[in-house]
C-alpha atoms as a PDB file:
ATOM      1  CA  UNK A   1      98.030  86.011 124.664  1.00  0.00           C
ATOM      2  CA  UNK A   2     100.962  88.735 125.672  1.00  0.00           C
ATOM      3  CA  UNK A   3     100.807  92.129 125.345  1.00  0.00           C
ATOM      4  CA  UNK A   4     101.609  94.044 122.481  1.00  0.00           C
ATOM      5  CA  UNK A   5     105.515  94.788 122.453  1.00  0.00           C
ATOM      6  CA  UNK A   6     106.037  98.744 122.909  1.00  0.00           C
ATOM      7  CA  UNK A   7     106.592  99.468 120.028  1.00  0.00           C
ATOM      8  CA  UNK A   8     103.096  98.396 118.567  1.00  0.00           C
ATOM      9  CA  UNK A   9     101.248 101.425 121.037  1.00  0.00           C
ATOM     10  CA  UNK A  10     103.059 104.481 121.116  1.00  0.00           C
ATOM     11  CA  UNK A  11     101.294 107.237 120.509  1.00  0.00           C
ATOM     12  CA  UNK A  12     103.320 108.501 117.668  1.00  0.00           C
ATOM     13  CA  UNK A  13     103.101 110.270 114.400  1.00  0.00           C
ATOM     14  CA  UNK A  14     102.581 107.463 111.163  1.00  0.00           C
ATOM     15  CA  UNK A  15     105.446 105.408 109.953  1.00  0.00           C
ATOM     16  CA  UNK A  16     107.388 106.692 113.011  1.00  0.00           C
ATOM     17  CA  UNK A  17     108.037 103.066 113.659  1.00  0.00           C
ATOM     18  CA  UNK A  18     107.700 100.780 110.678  1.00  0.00           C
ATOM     19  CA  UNK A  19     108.190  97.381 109.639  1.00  0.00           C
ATOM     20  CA  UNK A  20     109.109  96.164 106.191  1.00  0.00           C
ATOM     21  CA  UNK A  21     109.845  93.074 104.100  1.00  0.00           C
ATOM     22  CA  UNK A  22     109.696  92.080 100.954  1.00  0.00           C
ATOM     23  CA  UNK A  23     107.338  89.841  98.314  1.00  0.00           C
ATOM     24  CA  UNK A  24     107.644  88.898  95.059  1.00  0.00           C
ATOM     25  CA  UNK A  25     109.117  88.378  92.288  1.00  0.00           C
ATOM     26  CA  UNK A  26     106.679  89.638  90.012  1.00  0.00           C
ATOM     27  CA  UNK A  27     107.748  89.588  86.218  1.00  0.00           C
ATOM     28  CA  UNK A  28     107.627  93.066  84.488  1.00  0.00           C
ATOM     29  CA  UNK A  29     108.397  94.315  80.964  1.00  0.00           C
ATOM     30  CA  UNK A  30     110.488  97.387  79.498  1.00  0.00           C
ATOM     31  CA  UNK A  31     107.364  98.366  77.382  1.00  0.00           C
ATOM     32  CA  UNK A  32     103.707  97.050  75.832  1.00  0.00           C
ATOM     33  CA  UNK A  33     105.645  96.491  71.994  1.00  0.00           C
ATOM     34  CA  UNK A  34     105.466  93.060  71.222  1.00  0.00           C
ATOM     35  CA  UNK A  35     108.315  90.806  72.330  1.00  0.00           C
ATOM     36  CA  UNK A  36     109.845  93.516  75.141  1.00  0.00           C
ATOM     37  CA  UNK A  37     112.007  92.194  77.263  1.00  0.00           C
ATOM     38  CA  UNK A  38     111.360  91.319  80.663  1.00  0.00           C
ATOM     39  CA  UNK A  39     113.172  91.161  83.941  1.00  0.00           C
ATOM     40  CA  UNK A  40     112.194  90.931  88.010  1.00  0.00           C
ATOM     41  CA  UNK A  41     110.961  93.637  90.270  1.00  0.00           C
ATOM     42  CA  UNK A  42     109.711  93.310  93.893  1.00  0.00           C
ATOM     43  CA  UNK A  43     107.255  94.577  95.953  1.00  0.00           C
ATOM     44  CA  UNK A  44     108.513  96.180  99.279  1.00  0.00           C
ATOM     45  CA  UNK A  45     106.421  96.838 101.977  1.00  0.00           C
ATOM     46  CA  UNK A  46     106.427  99.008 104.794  1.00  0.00           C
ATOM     47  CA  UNK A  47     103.621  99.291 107.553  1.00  0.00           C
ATOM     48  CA  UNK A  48     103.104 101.464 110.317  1.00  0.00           C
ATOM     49  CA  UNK A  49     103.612  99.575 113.647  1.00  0.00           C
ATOM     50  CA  UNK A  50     101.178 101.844 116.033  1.00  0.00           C
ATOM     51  CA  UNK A  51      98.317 103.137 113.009  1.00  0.00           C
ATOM     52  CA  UNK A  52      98.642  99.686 110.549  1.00  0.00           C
ATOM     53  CA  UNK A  53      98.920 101.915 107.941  1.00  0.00           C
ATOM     54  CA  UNK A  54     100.649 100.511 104.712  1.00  0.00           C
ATOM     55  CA  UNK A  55     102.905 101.868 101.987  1.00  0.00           C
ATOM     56  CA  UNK A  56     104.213  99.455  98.787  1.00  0.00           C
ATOM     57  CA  UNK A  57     106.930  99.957  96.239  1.00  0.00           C
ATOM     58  CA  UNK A  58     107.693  98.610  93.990  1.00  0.00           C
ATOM     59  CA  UNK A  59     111.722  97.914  93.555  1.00  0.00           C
ATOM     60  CA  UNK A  60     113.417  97.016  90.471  1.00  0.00           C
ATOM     61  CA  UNK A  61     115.914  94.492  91.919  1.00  0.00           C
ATOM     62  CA  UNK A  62     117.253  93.019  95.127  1.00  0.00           C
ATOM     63  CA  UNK A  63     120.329  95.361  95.684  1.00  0.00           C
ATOM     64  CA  UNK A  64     121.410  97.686  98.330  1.00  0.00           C
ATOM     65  CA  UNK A  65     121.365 101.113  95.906  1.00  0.00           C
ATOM     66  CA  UNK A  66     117.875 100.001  95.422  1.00  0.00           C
ATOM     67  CA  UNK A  67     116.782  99.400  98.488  1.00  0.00           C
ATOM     68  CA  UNK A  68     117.915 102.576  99.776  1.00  0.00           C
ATOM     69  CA  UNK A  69     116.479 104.364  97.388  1.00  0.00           C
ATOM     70  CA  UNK A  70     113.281 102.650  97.855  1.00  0.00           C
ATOM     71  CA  UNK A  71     113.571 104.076 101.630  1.00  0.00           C
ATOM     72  CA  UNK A  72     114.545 107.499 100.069  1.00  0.00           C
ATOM     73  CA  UNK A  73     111.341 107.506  98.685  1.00  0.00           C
ATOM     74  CA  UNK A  74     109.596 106.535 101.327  1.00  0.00           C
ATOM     75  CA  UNK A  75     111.120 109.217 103.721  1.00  0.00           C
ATOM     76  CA  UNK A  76     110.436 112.032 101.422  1.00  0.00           C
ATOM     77  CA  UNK A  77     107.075 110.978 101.689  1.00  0.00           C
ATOM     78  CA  UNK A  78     106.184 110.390 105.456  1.00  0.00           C
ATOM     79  CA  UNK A  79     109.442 111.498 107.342  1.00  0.00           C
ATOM     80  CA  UNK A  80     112.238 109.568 109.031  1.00  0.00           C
ATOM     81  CA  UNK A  81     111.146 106.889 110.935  1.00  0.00           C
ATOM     82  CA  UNK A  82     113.407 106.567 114.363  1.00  0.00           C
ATOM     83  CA  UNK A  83     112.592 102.570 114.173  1.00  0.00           C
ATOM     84  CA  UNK A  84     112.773  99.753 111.319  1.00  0.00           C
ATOM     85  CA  UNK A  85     112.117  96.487 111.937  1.00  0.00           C
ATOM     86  CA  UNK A  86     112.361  93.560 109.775  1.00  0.00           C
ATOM     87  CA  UNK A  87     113.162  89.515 108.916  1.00  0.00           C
ATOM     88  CA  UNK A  88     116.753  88.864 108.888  1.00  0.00           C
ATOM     89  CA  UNK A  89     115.781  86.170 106.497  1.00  0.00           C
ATOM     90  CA  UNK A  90     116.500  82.881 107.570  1.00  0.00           C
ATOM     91  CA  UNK A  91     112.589  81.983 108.534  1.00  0.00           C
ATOM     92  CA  UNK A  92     112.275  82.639 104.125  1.00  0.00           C
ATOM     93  CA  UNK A  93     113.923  78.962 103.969  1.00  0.00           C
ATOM     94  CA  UNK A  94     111.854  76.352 102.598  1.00  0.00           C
ATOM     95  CA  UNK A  95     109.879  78.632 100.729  1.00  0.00           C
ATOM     96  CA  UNK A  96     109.837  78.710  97.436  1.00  0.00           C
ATOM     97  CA  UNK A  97     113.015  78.372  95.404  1.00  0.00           C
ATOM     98  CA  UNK A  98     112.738  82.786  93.881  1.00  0.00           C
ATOM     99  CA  UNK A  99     112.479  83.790  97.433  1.00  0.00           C
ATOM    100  CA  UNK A 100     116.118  82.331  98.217  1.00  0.00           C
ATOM    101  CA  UNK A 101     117.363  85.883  96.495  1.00  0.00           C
ATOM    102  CA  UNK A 102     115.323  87.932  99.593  1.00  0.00           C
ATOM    103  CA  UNK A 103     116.929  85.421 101.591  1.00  0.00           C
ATOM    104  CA  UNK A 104     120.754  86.118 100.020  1.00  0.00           C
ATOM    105  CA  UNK A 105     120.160  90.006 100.111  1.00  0.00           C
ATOM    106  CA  UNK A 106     119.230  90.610 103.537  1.00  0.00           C
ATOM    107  CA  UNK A 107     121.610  88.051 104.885  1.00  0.00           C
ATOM    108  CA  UNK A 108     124.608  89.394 102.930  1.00  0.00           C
ATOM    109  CA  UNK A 109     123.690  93.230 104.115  1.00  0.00           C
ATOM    110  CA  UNK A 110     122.506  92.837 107.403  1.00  0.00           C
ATOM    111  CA  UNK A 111     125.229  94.601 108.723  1.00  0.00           C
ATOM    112  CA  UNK A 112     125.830  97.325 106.168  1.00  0.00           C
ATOM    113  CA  UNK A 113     122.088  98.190 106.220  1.00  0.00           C
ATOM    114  CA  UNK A 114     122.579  98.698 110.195  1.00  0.00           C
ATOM    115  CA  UNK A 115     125.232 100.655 110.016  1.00  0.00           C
ATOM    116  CA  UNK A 116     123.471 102.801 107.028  1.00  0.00           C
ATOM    117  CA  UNK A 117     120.566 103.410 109.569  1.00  0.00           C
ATOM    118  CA  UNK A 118     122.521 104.154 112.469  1.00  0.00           C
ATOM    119  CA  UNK A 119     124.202 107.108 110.725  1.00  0.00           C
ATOM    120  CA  UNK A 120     121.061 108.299 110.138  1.00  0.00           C
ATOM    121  CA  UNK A 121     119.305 108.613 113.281  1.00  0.00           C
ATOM    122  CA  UNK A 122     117.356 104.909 113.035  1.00  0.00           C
ATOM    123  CA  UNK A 123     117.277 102.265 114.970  1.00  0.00           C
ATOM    124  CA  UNK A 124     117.422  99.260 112.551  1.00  0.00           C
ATOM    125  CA  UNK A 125     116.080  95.698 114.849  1.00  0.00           C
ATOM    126  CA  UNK A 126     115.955  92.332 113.051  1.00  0.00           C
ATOM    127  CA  UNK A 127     113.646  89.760 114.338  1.00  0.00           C
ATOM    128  CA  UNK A 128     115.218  86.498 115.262  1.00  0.00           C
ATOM    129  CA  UNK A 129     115.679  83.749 113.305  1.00  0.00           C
ATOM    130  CA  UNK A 130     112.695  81.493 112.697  1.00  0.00           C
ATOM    131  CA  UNK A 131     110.227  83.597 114.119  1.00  0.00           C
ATOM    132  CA  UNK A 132     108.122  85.119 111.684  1.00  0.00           C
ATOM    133  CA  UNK A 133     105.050  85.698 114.521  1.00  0.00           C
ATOM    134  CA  UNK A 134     107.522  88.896 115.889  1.00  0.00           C
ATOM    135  CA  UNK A 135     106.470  90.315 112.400  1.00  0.00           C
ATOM    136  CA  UNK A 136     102.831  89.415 111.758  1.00  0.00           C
ATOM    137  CA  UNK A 137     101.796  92.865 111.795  1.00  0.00           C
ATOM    138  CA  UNK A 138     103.832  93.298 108.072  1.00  0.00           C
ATOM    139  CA  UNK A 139     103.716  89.467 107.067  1.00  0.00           C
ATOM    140  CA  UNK A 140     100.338  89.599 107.178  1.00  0.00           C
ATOM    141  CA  UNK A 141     100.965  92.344 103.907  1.00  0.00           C
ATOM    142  CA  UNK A 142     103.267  89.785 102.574  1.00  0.00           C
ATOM    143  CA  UNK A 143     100.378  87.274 102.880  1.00  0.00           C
ATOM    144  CA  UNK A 144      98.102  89.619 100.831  1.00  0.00           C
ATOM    145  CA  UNK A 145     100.712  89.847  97.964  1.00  0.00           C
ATOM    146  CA  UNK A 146     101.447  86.024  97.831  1.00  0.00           C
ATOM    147  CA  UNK A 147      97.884  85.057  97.199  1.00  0.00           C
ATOM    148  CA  UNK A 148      95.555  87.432  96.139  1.00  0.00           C
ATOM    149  CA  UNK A 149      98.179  89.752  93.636  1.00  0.00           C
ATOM    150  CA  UNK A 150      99.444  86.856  92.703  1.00  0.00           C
ATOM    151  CA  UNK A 151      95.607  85.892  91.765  1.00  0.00           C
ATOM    152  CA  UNK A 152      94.570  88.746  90.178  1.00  0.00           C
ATOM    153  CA  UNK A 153      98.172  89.831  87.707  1.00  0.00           C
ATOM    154  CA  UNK A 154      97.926  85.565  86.544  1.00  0.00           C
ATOM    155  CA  UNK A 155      99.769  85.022  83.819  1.00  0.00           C
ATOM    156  CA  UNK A 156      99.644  88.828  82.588  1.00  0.00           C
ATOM    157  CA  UNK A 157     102.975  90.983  82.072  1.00  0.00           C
ATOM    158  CA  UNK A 158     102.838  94.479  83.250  1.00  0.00           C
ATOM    159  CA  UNK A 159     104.968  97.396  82.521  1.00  0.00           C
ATOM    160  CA  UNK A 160     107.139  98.834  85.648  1.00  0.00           C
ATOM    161  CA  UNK A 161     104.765 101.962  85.460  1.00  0.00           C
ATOM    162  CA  UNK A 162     101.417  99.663  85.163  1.00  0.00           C
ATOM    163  CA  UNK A 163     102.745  97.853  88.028  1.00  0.00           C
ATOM    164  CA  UNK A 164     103.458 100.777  90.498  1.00  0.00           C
ATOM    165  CA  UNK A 165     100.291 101.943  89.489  1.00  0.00           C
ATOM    166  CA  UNK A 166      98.592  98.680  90.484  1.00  0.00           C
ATOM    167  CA  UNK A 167     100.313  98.844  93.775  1.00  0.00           C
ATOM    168  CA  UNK A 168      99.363 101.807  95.067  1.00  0.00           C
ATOM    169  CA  UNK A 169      95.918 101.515  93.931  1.00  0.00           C
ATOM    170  CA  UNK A 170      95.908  98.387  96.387  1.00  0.00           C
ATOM    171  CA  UNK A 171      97.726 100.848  98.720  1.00  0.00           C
ATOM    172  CA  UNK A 172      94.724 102.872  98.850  1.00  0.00           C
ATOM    173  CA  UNK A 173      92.531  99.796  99.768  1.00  0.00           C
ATOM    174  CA  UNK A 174      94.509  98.559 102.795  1.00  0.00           C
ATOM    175  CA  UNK A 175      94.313 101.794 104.240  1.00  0.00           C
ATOM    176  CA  UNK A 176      90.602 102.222 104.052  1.00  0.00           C
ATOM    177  CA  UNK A 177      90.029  99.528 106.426  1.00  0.00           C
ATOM    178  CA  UNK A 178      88.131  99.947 108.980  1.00  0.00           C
ATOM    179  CA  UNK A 179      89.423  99.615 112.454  1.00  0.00           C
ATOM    180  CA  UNK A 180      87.118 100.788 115.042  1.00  0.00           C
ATOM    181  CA  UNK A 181      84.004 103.717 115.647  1.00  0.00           C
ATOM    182  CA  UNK A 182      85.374 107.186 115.583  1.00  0.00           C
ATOM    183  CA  UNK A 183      82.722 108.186 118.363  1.00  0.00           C
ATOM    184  CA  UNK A 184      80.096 106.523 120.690  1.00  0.00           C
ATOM    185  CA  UNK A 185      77.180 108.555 118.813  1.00  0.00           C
ATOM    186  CA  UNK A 186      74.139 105.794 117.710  1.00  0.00           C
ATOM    187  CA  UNK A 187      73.601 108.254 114.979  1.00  0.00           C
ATOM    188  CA  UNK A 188      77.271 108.129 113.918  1.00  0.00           C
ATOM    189  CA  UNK A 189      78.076 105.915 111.395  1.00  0.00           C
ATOM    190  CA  UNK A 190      81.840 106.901 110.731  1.00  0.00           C
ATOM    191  CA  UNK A 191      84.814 104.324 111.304  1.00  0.00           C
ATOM    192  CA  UNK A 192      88.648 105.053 112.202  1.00  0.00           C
ATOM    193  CA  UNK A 193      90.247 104.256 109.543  1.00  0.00           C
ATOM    194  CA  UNK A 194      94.729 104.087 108.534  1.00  0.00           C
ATOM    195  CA  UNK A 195      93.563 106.913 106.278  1.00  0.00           C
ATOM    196  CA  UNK A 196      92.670 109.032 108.676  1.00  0.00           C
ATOM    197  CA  UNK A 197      95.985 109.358 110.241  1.00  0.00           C
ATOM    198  CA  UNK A 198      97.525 109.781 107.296  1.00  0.00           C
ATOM    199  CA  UNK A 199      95.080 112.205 105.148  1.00  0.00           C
ATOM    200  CA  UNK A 200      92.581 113.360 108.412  1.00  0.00           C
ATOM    201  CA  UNK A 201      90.192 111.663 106.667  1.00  0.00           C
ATOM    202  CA  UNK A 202      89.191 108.477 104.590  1.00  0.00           C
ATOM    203  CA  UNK A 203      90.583 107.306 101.657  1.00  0.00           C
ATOM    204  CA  UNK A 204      88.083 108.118  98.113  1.00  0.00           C
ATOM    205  CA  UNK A 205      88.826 106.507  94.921  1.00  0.00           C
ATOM    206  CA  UNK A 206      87.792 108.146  91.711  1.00  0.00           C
ATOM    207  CA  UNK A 207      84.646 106.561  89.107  1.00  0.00           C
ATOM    208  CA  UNK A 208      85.277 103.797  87.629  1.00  0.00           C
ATOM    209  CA  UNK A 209      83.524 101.873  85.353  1.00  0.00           C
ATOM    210  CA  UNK A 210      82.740  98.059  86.416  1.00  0.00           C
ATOM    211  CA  UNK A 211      85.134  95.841  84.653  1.00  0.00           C
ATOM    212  CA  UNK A 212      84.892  92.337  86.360  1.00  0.00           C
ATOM    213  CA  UNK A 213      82.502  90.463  83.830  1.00  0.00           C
ATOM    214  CA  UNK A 214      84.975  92.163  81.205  1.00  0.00           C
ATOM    215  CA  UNK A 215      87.172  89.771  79.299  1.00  0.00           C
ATOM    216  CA  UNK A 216      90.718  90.917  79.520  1.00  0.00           C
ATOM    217  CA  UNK A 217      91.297  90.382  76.031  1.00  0.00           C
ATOM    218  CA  UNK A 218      88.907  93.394  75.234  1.00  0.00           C
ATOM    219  CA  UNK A 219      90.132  95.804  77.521  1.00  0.00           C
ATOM    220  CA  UNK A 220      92.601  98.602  77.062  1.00  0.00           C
ATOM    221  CA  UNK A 221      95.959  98.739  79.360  1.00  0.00           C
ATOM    222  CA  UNK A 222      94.346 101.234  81.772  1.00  0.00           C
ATOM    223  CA  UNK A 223      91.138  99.587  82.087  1.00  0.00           C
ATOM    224  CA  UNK A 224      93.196  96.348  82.763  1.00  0.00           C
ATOM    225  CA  UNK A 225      94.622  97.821  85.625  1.00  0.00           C
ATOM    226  CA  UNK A 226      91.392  99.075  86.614  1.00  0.00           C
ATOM    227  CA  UNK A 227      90.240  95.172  86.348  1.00  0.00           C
ATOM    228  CA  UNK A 228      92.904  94.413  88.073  1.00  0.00           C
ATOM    229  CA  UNK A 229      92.158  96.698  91.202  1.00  0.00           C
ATOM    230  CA  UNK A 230      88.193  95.957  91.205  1.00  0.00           C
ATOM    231  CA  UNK A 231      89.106  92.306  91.657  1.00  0.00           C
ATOM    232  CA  UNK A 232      91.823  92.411  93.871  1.00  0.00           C
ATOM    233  CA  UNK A 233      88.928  94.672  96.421  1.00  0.00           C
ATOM    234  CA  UNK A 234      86.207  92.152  95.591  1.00  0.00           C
ATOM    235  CA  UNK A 235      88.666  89.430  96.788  1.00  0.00           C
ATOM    236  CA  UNK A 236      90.554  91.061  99.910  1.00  0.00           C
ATOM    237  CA  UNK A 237      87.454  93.139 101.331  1.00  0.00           C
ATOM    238  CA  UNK A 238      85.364  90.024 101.419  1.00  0.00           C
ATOM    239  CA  UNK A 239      88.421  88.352 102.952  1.00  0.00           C
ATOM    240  CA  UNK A 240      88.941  90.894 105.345  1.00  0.00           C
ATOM    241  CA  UNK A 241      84.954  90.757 106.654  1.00  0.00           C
ATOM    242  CA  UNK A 242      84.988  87.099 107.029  1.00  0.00           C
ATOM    243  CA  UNK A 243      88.673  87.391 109.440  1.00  0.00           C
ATOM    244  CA  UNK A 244      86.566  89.738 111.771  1.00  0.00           C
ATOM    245  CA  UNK A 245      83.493  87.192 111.604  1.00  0.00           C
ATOM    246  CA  UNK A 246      85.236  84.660 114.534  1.00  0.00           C
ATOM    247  CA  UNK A 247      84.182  80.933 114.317  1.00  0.00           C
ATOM    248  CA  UNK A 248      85.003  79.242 117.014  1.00  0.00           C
ATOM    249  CA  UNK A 249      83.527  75.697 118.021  1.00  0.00           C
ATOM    250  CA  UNK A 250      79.973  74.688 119.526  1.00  0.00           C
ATOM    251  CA  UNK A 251      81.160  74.391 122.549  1.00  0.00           C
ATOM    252  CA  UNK A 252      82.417  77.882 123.446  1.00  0.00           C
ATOM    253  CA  UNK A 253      80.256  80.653 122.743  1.00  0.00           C
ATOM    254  CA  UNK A 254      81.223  83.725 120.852  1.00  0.00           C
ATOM    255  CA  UNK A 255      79.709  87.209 121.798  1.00  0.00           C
ATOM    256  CA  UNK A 256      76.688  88.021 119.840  1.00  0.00           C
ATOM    257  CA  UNK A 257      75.489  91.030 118.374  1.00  0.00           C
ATOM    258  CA  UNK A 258      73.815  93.553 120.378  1.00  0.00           C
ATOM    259  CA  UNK A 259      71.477  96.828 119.397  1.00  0.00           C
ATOM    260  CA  UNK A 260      73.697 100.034 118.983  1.00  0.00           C
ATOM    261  CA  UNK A 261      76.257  97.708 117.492  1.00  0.00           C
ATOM    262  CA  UNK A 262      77.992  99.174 114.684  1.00  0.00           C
ATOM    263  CA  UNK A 263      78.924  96.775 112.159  1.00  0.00           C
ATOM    264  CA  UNK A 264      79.849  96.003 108.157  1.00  0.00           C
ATOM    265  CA  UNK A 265      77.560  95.128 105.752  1.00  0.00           C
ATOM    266  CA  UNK A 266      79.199  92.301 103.481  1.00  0.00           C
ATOM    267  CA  UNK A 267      78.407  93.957  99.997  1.00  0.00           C
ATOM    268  CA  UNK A 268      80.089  91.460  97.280  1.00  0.00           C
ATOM    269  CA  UNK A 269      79.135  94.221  94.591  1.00  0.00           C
ATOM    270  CA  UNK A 270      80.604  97.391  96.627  1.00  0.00           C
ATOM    271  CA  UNK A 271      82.829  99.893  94.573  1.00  0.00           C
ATOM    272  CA  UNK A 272      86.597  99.988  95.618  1.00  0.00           C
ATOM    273  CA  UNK A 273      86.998 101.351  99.007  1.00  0.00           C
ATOM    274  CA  UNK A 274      83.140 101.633  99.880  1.00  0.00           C
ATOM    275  CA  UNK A 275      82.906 100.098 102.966  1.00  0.00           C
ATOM    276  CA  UNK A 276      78.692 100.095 103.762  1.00  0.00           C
ATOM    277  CA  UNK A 277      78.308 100.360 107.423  1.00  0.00           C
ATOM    278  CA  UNK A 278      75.526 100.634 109.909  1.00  0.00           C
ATOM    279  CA  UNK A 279      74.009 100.459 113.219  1.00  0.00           C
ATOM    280  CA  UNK A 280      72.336  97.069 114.513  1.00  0.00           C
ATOM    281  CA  UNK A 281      68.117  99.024 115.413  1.00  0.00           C
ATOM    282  CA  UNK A 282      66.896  95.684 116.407  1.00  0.00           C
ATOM    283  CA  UNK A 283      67.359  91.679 116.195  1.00  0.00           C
ATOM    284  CA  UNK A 284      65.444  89.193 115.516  1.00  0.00           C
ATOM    285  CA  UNK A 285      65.758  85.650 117.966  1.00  0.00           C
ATOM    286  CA  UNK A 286      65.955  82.194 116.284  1.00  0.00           C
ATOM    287  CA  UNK A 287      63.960  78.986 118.192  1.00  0.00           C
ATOM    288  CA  UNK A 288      67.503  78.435 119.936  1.00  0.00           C
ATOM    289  CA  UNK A 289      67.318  81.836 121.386  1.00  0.00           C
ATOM    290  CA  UNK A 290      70.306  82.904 119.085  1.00  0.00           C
ATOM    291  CA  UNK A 291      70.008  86.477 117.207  1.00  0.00           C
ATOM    292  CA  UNK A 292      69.849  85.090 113.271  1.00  0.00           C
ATOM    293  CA  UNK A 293      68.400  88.420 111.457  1.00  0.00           C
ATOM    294  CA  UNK A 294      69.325  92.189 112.286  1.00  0.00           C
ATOM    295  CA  UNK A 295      67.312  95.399 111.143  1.00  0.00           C
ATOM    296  CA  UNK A 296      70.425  97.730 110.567  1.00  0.00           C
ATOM    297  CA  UNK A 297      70.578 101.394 110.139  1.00  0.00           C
ATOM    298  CA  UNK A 298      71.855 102.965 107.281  1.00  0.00           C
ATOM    299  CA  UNK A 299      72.338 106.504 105.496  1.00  0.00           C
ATOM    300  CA  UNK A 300      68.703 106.962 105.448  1.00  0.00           C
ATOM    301  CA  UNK A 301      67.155 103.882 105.348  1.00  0.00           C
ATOM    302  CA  UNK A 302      66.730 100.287 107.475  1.00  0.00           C
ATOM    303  CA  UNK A 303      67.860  97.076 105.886  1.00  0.00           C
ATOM    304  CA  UNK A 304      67.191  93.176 106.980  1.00  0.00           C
ATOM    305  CA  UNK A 305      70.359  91.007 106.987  1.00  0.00           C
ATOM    306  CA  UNK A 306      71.144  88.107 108.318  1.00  0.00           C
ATOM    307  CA  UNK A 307      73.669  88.297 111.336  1.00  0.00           C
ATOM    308  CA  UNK A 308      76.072  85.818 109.138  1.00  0.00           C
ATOM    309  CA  UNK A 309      76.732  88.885 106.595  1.00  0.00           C
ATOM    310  CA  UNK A 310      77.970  91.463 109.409  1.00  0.00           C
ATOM    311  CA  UNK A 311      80.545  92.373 111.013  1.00  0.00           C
ATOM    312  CA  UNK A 312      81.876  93.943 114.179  1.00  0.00           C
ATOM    313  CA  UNK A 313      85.092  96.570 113.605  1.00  0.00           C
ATOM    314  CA  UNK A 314      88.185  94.642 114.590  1.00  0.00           C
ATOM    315  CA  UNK A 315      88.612  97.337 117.452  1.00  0.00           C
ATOM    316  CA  UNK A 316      85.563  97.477 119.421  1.00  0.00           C
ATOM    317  CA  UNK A 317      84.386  98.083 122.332  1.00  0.00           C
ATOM    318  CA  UNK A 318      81.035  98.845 123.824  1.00  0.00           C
ATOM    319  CA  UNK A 319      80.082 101.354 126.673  1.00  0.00           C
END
């Protein structure tokens, strides 16, 4: 594997260099009266390049005024970024047949949108055609919209308010991921997180009351979006555990655990952006000389798991 291109490691401020793309269309209504009218919005993403830190909108249609507003917004929120990359489209063929309008609006204003950015003090760099790899670091967002959102909304119509406030609720969750140990300490149990760079510390989520065994039919509209978040974290943090749990085959060995390891706890019943951590105290050998079971440190206590259910940090590295 190469290198990570420049751009993806300097040591920068957040969203100094930032991709973005789009995903969608998700339908939205004018209002919750009965028989409002409803029209397309999209979701537009942006993501840090150097701290994988993520920021959604939601836009109300596929045009260059809003687009740019869209970036307004996102400027007056985290500064100018001095680099912008994105998909000049053509890898969107073959998709499905609503994504040919993403494909038609950053085709058609390719060139506008460059010169826009250059005026401005940003470097605007389009991937090549047919190459969506040079922009996993944001498709990988894009993936996350397509299948679990997609999952979670179904069939149900939100408003354009409900929706924004869906999104950034599911902002919030991205950037509490854990990426790697903020200190070589056994005793501590803290994890780097995109929140941290943008906040100086991680990302909290206010009480909420456990609405997954809810039907939908009983709730109100703001404990529907509540529903709505709890599932989409149940879904994408168990996800997210299993992508750092590497399965390769018999034949070539992975690393195994080791005491002072810090690791995630698979919880399937954790509370939005409670990510239970601890410290591997001791492991327990299998017949084939394999570790199976772990004694793990927590807060204040020492819990049995089975190796299966944890998780090393995606950065790690052990001194």
């Amino acid at each position: 594997m190469g290198d990570l291109p420049p751009d993806r490691v300097r040591a920068i401020r957040p969203f100094a260099g930032v991709g973005t793309d789009f995903a969608g269309p998700f339908l939205v209504k004018s209002s919750n009266i009965r028989n409002a009218r409803s029209h397309k919005a999209y979701l537009c993403v942006f993501v840090c390049l150097s701290t994988k830190a993520v920021h959604l909108e939601l836009v109300s249609a596929l045009s260059t005024e809003a687009f740019l507003a869209t970036l307004g917004r996102f400027v007056s929120r985290h500064g100018l970024p001095d680099l912008i990359r994105s998909d000049c489209g053509t890898n969107y063929k073959g998709t499905d047949r609503y994504l040919k309008e993403v494909v038609e609006f950053l085709s058609s204003h390719r060139t506008y949108l460059g010169n826009a950015m250059s005026k401005r003090g940003i470097q605007w760099k389009f991937d090549p055609p047919a190459c969506p790899h040079w922009g996993g670091i944001f498709e990988a967002v894009v993936k996350v919209a397509k299948t679990h959102l997609r999952r979670v909304i179904g069939e149900a119509i939100l408003t354009f308010e409900e929706l924004a406030t869906v999104f950034c609720k599911i902002e919030a969750v991205l950037n509490s991921r854990p990426l790697c140990p903020l200190s070589s300490d056994p005793n501590d149990l803290e994890v780097l997180t995109p929140g941290h760079f943008l906040i100086g510390q991680p990302l909290n989520a206010l009480p909420e009351y456990p609405f997954r065994e809810t039907s939908a039919s009983r709730l109100s509209r703001f404990a529907l979006l509540q529903q709505m978040t709890q599932s989409f974290w149940r879904r994408w943090s168990l996800e997210y555990l299993h992508l750092l749990q590497q399965r390769v085959k018999w034949s070539d060995r992975t690393e195994p655990p080791r005491v002072g390891d810090l690791v995630l706890i698979k919880e399937p019943n954790a509370l939005p952006l409670y990510w239970r951590r601890g410290r591997i105290v001791k492991l327990l050998y299998g017949a084939d000389g394999v570790p199976r079971v772990a004694e793990v440190l927590v807060e204040d206590s020492v819990l049995q798991r089975a190796v299966a259910t944890l998780s090393r940090l995606p950065i790690y590295s052990r001194t």
